[in-house]
PDB file of N, CA and C in Angstrom:
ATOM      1  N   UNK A   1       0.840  -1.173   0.000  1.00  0.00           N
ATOM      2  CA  UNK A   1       0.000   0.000   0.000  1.00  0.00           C
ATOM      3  C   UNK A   1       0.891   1.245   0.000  1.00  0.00           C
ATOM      4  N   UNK A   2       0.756   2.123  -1.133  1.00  0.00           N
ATOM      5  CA  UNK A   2       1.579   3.609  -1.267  1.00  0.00           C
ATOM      6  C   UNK A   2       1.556   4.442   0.164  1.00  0.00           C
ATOM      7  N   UNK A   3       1.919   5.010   0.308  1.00  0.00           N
ATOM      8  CA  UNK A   3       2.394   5.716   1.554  1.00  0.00           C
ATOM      9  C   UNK A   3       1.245   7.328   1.414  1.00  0.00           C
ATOM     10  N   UNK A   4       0.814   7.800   2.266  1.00  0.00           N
ATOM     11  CA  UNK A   4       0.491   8.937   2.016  1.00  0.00           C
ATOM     12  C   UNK A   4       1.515   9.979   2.901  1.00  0.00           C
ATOM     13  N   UNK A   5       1.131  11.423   2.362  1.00  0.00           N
ATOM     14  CA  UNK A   5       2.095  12.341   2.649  1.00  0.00           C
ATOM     15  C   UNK A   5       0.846  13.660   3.167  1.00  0.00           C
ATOM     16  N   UNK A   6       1.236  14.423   3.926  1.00  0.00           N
ATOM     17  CA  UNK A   6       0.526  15.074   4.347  1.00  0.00           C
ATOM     18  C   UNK A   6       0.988  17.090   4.497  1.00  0.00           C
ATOM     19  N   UNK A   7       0.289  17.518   4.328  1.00  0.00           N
ATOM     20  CA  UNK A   7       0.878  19.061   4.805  1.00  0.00           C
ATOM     21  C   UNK A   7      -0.516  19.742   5.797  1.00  0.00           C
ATOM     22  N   UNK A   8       0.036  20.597   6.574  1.00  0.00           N
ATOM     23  CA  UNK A   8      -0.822  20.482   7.199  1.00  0.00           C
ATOM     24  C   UNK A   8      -0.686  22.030   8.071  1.00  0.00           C
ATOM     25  N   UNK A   9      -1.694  22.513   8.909  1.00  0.00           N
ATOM     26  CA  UNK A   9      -1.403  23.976   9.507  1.00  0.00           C
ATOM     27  C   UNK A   9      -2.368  24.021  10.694  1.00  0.00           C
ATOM     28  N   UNK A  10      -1.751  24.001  11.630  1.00  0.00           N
ATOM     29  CA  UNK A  10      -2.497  24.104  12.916  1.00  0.00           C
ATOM     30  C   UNK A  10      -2.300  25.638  13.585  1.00  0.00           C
ATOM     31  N   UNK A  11      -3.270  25.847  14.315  1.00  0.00           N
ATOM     32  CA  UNK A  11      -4.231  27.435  14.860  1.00  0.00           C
ATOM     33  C   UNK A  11      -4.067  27.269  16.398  1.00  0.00           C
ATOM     34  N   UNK A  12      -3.957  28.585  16.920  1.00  0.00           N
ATOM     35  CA  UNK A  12      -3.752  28.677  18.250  1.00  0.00           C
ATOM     36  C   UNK A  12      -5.236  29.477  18.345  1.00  0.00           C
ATOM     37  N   UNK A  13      -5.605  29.579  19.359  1.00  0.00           N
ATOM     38  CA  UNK A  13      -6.957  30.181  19.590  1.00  0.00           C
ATOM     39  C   UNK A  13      -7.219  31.549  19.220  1.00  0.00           C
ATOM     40  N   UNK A  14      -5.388  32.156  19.220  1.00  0.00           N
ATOM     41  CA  UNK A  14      -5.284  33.430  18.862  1.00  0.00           C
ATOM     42  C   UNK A  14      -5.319  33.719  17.200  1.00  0.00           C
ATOM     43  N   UNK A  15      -5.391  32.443  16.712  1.00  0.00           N
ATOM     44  CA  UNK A  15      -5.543  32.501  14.693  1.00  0.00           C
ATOM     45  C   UNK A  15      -3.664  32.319  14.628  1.00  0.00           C
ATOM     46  N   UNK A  16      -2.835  32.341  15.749  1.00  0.00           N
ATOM     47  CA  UNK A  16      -1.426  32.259  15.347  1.00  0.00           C
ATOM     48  C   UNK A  16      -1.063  30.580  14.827  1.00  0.00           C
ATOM     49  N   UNK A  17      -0.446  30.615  13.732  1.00  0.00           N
ATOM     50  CA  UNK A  17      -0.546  29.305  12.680  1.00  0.00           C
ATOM     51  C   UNK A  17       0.785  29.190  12.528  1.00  0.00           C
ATOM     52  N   UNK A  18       0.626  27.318  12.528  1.00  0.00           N
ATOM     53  CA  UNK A  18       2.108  26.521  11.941  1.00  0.00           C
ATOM     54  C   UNK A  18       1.862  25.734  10.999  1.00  0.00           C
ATOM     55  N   UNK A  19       2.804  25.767   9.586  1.00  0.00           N
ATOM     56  CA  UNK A  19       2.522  25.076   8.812  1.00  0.00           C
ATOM     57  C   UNK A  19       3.561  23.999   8.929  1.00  0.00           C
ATOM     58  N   UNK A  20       3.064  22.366   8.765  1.00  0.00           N
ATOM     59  CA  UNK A  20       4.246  21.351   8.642  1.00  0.00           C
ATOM     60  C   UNK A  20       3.670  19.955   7.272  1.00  0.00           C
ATOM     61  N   UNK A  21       4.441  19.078   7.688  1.00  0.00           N
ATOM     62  CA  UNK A  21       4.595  17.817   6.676  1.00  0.00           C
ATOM     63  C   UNK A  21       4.591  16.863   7.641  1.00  0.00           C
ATOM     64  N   UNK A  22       3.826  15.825   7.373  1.00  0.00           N
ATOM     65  CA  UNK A  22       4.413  14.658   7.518  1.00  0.00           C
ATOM     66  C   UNK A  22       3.575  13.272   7.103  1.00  0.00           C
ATOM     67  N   UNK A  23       4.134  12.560   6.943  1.00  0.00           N
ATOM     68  CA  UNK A  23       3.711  10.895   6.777  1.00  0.00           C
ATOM     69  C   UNK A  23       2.598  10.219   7.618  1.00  0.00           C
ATOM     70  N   UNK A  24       2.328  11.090   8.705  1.00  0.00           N
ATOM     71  CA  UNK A  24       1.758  10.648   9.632  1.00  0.00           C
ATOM     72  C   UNK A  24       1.009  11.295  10.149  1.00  0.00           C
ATOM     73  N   UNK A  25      -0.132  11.968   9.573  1.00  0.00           N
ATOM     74  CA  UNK A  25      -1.242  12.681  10.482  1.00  0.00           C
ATOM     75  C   UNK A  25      -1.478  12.360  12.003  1.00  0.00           C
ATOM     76  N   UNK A  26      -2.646  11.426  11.628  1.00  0.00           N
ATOM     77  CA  UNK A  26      -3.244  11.316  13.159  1.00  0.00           C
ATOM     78  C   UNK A  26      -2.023  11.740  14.330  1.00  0.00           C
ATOM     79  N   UNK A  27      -0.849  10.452  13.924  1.00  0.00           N
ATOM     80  CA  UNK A  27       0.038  10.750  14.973  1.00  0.00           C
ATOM     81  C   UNK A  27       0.771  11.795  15.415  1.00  0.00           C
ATOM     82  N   UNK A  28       0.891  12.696  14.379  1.00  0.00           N
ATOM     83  CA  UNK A  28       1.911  14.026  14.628  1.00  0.00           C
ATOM     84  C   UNK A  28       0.456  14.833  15.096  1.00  0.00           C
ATOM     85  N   UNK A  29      -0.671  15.480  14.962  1.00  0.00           N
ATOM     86  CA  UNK A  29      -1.630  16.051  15.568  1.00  0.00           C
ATOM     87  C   UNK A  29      -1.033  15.513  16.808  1.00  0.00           C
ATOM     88  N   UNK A  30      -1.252  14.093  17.492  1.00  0.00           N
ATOM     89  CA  UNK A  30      -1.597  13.859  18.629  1.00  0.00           C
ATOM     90  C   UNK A  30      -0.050  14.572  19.523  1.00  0.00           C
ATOM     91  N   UNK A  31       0.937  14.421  18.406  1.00  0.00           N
ATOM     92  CA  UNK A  31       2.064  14.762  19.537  1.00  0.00           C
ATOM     93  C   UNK A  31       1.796  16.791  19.462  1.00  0.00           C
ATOM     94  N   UNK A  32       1.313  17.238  18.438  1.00  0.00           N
ATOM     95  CA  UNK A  32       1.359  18.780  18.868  1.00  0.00           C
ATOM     96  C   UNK A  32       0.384  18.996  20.061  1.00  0.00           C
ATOM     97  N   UNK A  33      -0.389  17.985  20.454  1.00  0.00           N
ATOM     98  CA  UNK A  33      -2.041  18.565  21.324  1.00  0.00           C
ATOM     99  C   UNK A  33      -1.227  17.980  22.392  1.00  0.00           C
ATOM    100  N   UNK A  34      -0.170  17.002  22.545  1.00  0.00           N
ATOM    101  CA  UNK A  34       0.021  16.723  23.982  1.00  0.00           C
ATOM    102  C   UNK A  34       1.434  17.608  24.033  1.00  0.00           C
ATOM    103  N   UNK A  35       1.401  18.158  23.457  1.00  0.00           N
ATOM    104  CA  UNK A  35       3.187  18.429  24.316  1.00  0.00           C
ATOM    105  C   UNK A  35       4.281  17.875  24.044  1.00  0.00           C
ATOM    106  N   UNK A  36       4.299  17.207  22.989  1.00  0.00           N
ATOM    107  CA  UNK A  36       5.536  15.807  22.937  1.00  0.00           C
ATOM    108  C   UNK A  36       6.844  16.762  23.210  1.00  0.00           C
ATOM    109  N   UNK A  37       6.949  18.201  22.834  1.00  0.00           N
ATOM    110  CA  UNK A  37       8.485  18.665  23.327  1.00  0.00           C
ATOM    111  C   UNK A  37       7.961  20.178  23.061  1.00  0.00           C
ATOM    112  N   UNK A  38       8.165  20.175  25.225  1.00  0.00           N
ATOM    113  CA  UNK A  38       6.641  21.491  25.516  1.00  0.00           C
ATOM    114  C   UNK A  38       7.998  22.513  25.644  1.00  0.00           C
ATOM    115  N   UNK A  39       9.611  22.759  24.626  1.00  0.00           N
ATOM    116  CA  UNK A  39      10.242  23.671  24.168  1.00  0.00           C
ATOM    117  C   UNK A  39       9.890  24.075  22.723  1.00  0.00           C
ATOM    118  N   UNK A  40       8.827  23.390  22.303  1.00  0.00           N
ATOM    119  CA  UNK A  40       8.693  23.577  21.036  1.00  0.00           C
ATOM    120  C   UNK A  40       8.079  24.817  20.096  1.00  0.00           C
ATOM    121  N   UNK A  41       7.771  25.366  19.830  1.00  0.00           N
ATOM    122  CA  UNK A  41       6.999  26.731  18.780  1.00  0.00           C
ATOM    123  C   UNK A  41       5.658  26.672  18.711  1.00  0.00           C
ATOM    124  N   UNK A  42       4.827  25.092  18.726  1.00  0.00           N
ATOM    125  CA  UNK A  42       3.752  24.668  18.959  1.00  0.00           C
ATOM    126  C   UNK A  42       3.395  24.715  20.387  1.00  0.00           C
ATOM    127  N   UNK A  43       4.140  24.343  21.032  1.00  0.00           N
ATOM    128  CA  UNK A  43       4.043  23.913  22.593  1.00  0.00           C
ATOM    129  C   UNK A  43       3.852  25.493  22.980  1.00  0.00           C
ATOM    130  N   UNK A  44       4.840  26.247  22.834  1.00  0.00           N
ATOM    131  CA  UNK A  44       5.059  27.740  23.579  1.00  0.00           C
ATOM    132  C   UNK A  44       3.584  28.357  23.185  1.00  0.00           C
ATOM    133  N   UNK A  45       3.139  28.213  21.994  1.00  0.00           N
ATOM    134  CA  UNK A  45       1.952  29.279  21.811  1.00  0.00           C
ATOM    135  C   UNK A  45       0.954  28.764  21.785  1.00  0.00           C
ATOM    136  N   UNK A  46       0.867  27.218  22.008  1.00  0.00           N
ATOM    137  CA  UNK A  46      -0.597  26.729  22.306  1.00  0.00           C
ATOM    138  C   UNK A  46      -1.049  26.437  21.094  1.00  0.00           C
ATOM    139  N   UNK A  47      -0.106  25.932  19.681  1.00  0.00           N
ATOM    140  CA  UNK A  47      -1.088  26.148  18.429  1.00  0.00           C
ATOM    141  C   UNK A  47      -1.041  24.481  18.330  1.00  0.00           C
ATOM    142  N   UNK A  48      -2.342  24.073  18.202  1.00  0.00           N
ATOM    143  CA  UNK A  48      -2.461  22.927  18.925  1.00  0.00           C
ATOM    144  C   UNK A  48      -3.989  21.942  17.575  1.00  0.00           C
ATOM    145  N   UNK A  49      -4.803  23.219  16.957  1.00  0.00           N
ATOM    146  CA  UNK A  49      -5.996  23.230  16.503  1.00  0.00           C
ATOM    147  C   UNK A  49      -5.681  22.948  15.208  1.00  0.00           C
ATOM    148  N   UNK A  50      -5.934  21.560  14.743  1.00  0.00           N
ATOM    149  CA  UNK A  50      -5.922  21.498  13.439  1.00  0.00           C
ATOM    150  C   UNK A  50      -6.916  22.046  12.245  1.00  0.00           C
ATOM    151  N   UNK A  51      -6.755  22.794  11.273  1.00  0.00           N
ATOM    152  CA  UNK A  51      -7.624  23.979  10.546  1.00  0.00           C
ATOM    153  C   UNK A  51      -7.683  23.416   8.951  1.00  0.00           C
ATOM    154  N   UNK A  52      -6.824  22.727   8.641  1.00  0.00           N
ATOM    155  CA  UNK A  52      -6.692  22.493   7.200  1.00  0.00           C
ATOM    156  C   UNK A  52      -5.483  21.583   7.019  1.00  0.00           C
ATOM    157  N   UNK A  53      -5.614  20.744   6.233  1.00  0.00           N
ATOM    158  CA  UNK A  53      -4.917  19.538   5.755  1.00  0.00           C
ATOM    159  C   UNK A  53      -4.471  19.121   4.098  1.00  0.00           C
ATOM    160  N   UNK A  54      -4.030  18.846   3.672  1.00  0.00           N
ATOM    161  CA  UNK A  54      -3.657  18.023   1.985  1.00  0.00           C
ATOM    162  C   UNK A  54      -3.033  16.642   2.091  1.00  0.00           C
ATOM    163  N   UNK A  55      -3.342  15.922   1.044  1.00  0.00           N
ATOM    164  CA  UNK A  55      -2.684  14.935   1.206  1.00  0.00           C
ATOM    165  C   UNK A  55      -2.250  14.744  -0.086  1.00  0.00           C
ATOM    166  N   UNK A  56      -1.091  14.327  -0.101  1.00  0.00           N
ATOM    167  CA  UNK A  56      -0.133  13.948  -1.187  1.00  0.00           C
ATOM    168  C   UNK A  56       0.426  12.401  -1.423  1.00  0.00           C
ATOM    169  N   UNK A  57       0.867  11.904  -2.620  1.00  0.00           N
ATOM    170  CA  UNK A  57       1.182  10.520  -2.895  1.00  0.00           C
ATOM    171  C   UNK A  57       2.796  10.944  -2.744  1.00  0.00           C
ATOM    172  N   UNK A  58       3.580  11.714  -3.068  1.00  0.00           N
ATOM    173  CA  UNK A  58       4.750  12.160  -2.900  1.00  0.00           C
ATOM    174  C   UNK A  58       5.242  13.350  -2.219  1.00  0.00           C
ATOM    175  N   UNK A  59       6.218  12.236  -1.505  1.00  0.00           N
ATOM    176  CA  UNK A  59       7.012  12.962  -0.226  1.00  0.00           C
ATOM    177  C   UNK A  59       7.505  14.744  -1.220  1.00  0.00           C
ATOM    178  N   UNK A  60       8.374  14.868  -2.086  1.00  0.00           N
ATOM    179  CA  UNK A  60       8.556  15.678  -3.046  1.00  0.00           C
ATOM    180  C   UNK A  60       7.551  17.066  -2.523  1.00  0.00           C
ATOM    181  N   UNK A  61       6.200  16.355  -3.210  1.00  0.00           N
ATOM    182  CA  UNK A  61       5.046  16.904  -3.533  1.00  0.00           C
ATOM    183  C   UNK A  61       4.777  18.060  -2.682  1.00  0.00           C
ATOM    184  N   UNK A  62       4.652  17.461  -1.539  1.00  0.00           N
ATOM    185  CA  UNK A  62       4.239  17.631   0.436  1.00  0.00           C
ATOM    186  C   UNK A  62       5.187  18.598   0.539  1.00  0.00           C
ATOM    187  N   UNK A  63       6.233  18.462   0.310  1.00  0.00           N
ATOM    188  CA  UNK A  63       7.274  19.540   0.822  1.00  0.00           C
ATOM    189  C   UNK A  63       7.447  20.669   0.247  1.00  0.00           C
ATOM    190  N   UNK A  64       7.242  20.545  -1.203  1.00  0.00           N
ATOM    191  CA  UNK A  64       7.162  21.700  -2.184  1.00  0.00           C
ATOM    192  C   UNK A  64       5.905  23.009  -1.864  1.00  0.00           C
ATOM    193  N   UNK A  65       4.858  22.172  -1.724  1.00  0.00           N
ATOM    194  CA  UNK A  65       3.707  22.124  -1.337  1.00  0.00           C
ATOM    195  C   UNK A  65       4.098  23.160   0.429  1.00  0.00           C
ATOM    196  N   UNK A  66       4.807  22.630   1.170  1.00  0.00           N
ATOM    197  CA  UNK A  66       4.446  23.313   2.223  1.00  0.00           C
ATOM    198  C   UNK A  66       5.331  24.219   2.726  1.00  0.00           C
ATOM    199  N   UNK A  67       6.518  24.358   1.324  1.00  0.00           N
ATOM    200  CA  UNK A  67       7.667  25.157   1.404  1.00  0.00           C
ATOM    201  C   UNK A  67       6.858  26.582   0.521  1.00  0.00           C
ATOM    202  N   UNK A  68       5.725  26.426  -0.270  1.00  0.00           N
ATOM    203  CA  UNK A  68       5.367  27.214  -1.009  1.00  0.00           C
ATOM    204  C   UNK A  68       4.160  28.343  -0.195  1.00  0.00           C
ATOM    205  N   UNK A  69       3.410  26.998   1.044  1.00  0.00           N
ATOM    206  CA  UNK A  69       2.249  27.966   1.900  1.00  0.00           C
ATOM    207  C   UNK A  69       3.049  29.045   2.725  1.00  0.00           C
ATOM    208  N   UNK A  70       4.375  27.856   3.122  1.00  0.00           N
ATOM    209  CA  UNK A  70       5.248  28.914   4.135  1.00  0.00           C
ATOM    210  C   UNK A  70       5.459  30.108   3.390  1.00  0.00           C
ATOM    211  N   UNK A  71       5.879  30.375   2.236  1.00  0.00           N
ATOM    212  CA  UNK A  71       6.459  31.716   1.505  1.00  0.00           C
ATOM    213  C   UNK A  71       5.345  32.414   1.497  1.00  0.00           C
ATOM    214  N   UNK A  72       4.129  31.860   1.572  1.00  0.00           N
ATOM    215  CA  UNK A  72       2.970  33.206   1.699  1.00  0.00           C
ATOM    216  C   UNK A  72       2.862  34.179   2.522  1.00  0.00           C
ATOM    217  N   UNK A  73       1.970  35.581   2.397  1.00  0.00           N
ATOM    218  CA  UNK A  73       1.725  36.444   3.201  1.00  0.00           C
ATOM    219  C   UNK A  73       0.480  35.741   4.349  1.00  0.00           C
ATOM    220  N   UNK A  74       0.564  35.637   5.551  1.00  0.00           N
ATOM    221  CA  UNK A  74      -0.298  35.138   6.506  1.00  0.00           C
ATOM    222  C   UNK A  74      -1.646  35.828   5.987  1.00  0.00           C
ATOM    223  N   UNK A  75      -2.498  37.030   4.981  1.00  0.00           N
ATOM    224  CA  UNK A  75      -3.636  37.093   4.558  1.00  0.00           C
ATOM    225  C   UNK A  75      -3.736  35.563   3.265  1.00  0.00           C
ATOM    226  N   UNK A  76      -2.827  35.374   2.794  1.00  0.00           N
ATOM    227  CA  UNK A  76      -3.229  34.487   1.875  1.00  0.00           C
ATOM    228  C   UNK A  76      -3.659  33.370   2.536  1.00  0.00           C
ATOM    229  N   UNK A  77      -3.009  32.788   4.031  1.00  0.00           N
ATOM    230  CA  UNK A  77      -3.267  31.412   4.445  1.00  0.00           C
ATOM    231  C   UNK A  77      -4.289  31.175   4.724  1.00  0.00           C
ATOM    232  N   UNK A  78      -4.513  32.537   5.276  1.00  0.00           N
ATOM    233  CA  UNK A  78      -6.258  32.689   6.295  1.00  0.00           C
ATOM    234  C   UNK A  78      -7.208  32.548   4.955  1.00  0.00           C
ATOM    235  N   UNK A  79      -6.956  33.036   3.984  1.00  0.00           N
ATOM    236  CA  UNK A  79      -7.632  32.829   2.853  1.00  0.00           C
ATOM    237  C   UNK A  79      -8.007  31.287   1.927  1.00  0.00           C
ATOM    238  N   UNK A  80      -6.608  30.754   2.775  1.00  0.00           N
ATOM    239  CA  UNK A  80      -6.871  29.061   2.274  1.00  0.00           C
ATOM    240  C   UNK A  80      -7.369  28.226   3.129  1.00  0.00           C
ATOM    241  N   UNK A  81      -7.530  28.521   4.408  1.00  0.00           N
ATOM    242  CA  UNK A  81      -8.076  27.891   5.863  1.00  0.00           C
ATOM    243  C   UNK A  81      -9.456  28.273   5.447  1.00  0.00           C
ATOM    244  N   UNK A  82     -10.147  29.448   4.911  1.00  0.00           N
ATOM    245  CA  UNK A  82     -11.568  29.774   5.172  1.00  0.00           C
ATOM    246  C   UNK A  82     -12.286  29.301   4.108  1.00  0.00           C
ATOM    247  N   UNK A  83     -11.349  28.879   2.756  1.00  0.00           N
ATOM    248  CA  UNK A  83     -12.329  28.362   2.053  1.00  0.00           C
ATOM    249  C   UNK A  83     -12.835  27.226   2.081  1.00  0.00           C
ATOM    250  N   UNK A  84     -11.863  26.496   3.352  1.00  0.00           N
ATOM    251  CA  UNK A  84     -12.454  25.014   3.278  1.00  0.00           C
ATOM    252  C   UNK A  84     -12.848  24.888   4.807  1.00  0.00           C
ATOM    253  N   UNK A  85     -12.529  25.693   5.539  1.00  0.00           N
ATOM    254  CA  UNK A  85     -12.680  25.700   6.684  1.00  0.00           C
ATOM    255  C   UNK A  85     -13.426  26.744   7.570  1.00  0.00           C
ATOM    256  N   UNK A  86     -14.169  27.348   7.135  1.00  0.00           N
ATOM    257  CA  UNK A  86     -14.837  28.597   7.469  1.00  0.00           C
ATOM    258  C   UNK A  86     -14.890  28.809   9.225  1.00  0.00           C
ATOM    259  N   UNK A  87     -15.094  28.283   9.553  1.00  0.00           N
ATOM    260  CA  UNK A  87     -15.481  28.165  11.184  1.00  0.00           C
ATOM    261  C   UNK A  87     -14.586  28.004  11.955  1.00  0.00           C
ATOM    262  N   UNK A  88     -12.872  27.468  11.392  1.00  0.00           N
ATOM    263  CA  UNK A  88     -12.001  27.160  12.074  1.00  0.00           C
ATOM    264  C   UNK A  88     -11.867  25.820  12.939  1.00  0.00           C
ATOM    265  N   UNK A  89     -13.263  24.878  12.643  1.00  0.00           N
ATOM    266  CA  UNK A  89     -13.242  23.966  13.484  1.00  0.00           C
ATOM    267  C   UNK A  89     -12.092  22.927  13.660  1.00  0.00           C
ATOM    268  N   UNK A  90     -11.839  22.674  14.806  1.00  0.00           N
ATOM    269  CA  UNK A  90     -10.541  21.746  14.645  1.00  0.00           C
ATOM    270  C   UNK A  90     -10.528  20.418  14.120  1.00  0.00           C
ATOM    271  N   UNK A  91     -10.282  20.377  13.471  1.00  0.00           N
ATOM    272  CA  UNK A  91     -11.142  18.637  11.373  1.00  0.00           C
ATOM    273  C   UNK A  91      -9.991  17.530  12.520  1.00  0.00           C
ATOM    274  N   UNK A  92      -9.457  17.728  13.587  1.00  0.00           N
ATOM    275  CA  UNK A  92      -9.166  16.416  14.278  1.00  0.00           C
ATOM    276  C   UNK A  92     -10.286  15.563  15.325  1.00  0.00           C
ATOM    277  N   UNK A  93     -11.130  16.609  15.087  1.00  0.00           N
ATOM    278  CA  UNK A  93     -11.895  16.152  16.571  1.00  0.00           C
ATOM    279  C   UNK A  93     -12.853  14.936  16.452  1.00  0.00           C
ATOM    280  N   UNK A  94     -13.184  14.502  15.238  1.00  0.00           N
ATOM    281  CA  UNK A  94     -14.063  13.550  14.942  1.00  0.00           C
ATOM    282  C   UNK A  94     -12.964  12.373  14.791  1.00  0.00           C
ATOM    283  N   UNK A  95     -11.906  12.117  14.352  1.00  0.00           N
ATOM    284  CA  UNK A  95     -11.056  11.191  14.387  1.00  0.00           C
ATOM    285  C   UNK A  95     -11.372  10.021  15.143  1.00  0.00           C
ATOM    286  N   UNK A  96     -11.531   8.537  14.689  1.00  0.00           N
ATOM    287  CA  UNK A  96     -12.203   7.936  15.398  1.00  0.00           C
ATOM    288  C   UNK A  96     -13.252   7.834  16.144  1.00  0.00           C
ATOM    289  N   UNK A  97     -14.393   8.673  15.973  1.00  0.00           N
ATOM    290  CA  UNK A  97     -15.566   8.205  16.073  1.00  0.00           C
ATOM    291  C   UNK A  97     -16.316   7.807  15.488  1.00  0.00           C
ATOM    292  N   UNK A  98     -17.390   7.310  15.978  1.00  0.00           N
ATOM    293  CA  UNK A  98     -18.442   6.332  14.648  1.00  0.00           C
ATOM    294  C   UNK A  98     -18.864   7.455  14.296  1.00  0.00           C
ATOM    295  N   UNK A  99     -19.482   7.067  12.730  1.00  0.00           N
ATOM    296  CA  UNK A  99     -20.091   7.909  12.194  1.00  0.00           C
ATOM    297  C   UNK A  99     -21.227   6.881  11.633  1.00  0.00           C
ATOM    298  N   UNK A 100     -22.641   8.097  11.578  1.00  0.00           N
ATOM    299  CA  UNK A 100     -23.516   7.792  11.684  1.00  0.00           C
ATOM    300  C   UNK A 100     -24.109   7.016  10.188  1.00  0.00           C
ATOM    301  N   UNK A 101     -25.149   6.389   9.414  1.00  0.00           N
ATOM    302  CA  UNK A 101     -25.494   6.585   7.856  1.00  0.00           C
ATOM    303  C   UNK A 101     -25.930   8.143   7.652  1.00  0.00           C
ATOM    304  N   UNK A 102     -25.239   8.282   6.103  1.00  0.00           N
ATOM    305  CA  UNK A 102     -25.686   9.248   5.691  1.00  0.00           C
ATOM    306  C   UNK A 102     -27.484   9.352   5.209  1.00  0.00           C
ATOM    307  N   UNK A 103     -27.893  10.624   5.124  1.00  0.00           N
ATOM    308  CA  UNK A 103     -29.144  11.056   5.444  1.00  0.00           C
ATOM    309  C   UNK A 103     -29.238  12.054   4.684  1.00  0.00           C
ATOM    310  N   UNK A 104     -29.573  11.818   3.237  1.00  0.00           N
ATOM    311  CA  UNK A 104     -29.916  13.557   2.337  1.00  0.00           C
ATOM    312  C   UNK A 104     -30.725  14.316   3.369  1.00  0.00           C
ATOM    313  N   UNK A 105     -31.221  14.103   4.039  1.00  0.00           N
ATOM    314  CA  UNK A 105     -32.320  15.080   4.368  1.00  0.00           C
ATOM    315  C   UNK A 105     -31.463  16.017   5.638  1.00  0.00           C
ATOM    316  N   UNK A 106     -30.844  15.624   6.032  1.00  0.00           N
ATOM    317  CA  UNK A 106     -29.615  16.027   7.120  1.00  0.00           C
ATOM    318  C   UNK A 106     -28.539  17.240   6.530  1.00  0.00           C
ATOM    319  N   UNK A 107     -28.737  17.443   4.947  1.00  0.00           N
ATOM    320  CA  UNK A 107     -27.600  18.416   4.426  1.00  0.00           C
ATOM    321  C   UNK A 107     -28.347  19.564   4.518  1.00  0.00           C
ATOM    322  N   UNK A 108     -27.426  20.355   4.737  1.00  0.00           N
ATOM    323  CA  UNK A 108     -28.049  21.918   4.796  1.00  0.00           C
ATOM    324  C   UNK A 108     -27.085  22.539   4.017  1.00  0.00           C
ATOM    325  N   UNK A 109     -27.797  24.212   2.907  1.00  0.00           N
ATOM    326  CA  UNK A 109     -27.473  24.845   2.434  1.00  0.00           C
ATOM    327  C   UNK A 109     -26.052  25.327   2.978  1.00  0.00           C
ATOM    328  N   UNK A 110     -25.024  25.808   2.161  1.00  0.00           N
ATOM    329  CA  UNK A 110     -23.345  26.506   3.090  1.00  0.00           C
ATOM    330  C   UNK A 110     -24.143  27.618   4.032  1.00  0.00           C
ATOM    331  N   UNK A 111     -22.944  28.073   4.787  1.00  0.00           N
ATOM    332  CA  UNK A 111     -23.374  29.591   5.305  1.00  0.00           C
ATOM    333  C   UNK A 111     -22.233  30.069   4.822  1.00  0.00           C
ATOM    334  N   UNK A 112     -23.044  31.218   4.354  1.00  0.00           N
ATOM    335  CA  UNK A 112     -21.955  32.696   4.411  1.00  0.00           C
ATOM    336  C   UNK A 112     -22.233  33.668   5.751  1.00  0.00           C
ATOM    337  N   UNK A 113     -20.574  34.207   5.945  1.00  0.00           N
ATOM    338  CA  UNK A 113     -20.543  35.379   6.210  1.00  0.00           C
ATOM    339  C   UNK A 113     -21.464  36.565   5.427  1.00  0.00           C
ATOM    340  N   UNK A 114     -22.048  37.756   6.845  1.00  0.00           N
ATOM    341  CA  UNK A 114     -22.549  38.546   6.348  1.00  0.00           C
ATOM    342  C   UNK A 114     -22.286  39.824   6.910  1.00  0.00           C
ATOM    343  N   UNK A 115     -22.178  40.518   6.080  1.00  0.00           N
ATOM    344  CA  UNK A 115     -21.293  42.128   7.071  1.00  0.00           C
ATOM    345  C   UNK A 115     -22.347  42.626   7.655  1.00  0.00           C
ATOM    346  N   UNK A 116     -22.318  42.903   8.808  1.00  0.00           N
ATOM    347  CA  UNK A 116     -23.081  44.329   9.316  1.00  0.00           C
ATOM    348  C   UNK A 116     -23.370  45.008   8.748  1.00  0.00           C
ATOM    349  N   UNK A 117     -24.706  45.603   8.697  1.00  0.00           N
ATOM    350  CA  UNK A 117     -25.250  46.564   7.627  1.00  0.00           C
ATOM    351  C   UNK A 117     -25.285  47.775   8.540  1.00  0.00           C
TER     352      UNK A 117
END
């Protein structure tokens, strides 16, 4: 079975964001949410909230890929977190739980943002 590759950007409560790589989702989430090395850049600021993810067939790919989000201006990232992620919810939190049958009648229209009038 091919290997998957991952890039990935986790949120501190304050919107302060780290972008990384690796081979190993589930498991690298679990070491930023516990602390695995509480000297770390993750550890110090609490950015802990996973916001947005990719997955790649090549290692190459992943890195290019997350050498290219890093070179962005932090408006562009927030701009790639909200289109798939609007709410900021942390997309680790369902990880291993059951999930239910799907149910057309259960989908609801997107929401948009709406400015103050």
């Amino acid at each position: 079975m091919p290997e998957t590759y991952y890039i990935y950007i986790l949120a501190s409560s304050f919107q302060k964001l780290y972008t990384g790589v690796t081979n190993n989702l589930p498991h690298r989430i679990h070491q930023h949410k516990t602390d695995k090395n509480p000297e770390s850049h993750t550890a110090r600021y609490k950015i802990n909230k996973l916001v947005y993810y990719e997955p790649f067939q090549y290692i190459q790919d992943a890195i290019a890929r997350e050498t290219q989000i890093k070179g962005w201006l932090r408006i562009k990232k927030l701009q790639l977190i909200v289109a798939t992620n609007p709410t900021w919810r942390d997309l680790s939190l369902d990880w291993g739980q059951p999930t239910g049958p799907f149910n057309e009648a259960n989908l609801r229209p997107p929401q948009t943002f709406r400015r103050p009038k």
